[in-house]
Protein backbone atom coordinates (compact mmCIF):
# COMPACT_ATOMS: atom_id res chain seq x y z
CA UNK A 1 77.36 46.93 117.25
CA UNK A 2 79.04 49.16 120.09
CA UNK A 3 81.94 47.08 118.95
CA UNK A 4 82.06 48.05 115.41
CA UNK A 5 81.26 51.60 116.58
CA UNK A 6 83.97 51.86 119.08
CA UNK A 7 87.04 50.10 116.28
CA UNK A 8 85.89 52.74 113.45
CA UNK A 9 84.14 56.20 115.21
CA UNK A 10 84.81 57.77 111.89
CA UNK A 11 81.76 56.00 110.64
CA UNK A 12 78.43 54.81 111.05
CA UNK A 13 76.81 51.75 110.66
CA UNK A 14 74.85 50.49 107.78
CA UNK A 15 74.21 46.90 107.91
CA UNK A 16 75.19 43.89 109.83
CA UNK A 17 75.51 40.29 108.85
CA UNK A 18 74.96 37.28 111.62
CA UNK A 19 77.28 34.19 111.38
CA UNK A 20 75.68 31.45 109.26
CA UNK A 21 77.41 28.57 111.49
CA UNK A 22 79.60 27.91 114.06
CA UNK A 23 82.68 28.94 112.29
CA UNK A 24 81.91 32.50 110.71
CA UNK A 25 82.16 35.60 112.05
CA UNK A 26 79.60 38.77 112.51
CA UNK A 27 80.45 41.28 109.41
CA UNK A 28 79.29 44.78 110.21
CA UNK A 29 79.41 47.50 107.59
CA UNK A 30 80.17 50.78 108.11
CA UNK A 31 79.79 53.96 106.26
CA UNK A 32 81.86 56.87 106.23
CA UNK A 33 81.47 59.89 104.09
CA UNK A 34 83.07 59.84 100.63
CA UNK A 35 82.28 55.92 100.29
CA UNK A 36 81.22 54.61 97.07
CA UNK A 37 79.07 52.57 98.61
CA UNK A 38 75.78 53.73 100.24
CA UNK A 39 76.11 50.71 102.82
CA UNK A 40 79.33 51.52 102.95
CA UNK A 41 82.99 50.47 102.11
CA UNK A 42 84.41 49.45 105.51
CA UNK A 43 83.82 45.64 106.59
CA UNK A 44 84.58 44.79 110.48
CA UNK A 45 84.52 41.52 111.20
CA UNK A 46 83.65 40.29 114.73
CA UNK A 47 84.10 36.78 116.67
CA UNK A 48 80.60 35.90 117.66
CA UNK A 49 81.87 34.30 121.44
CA UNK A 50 84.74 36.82 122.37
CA UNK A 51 83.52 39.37 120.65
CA UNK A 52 87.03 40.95 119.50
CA UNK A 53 87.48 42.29 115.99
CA UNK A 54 88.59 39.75 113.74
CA UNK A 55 89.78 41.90 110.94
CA UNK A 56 89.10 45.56 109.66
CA UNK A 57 88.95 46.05 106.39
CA UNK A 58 89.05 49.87 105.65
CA UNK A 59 88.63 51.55 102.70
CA UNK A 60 91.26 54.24 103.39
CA UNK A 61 93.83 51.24 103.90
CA UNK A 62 93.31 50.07 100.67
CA UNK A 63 96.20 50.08 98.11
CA UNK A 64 94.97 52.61 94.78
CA UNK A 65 94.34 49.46 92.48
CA UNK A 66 91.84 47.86 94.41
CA UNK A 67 90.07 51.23 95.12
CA UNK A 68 90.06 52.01 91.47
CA UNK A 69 88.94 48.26 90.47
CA UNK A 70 85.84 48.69 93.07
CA UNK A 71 85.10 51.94 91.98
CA UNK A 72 84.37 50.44 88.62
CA UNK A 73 81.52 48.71 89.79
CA UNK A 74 79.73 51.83 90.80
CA UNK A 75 80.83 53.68 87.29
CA UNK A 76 79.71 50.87 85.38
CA UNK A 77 75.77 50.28 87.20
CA UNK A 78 76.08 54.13 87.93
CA UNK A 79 75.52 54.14 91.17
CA UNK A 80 78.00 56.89 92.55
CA UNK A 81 75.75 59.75 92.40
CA UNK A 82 72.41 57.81 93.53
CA UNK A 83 69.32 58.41 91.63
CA UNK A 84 70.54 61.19 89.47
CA UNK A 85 73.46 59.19 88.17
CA UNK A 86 70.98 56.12 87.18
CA UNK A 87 69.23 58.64 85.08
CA UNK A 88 71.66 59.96 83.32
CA UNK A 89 72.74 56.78 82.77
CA UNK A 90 69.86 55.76 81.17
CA UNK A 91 69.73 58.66 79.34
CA UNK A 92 73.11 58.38 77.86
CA UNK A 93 71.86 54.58 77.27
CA UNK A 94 69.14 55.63 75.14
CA UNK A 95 71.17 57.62 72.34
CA UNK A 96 73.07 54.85 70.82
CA UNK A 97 69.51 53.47 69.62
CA UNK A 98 68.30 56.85 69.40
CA UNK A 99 71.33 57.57 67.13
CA UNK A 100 70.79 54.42 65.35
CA UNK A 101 67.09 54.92 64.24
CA UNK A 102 67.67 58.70 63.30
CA UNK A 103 70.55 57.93 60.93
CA UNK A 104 68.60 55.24 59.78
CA UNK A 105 65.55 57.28 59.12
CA UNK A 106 67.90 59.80 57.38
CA UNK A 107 69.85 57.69 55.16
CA UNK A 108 65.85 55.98 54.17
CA UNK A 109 64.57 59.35 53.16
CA UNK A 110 67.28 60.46 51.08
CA UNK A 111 67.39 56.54 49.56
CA UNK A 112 63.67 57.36 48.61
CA UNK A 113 64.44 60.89 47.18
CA UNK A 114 66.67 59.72 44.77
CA UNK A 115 64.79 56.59 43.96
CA UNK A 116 61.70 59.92 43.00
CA UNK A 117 63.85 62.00 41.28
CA UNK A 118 63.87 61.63 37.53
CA UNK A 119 67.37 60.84 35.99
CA UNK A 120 69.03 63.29 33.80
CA UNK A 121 71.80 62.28 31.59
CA UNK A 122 74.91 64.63 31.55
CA UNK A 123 75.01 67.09 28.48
C-alpha cells in the first residue's frame, strides 16, 4: 500500500486486489478527486516479490476517447452524482410509462365520449 501511495500522492486509496496465482500482480485502486468512479479511476499494478510498480494506469493519462467511452458507463447506470443521480434517474425512468398510461387514459375517455354522444346529421 505505501507503494501505491508513494507512485500516485495525488490520491488515495480505495481498494486493493491480491494476486490470484503465481503469475498476477497486486492491483491497487486509487481515488483522486474528480474521478468518475467512487473506488476510483487510477489502477497501479504491483509485482507481489519485488514489489516495483508494474504499470500505472492513470486516468489523467488517458487519451479523450477512452475517458469519454468510460464515462458512459456512469451516465448510463447514473452513477456520477451518487445517490441523487440514481434518483433522478429513476425518476426520469418512470415518465415514459407514466406518459404512456396518461395518454392512454386520455385518448380512452374521449373514445368513450364520443361513443355517448348522440349523432347529429349535418343540416
Amino acid at each position: 500500500m505505501d507503494i501505491a501511495c508513494k507512485e500516485f500522492t495525488e490520491g488515495r486509496p480505495m481498494m486493493i486486489f491480491f494476486p490470484k496465482d503465481n503469475k498476477s500482480v497486486f492491483s491497487v485502486r486509487m481515488y483522486h478527486t474528480g474521478d468518475f468512479e467512487r473506488t476510483g479511476s487510477n489502477h497501479i499494478y504491483i509485482h507481489p516479490i519485488t514489489g516495483k510498480v508494474v504499470k500505472l494506469n492513470l486516468w489523467k493519462k488517458k487519451p479523450t476517447s477512452e475517458k469519454l467511452t468510460r464515462s458512459m458507463y456512469f451516465i448510463h447506470f447514473g452513477t456520477f452524482w451518487g445517490h441523487y443521480s440514481r434518483i433522478l434517474w429513476i425518476f426520469i425512468g418512470l415518465v415514459v410509462p407514466f406518459l404512456y398510461f396518461t395518454g392512454f387514459y386520455a385518448w380512452w375517455s374521449k373514445l368513450k365520449r364520443r361513443q355517448n354522444t348522440p349523432y347529429s346529421a349535418p343540416p
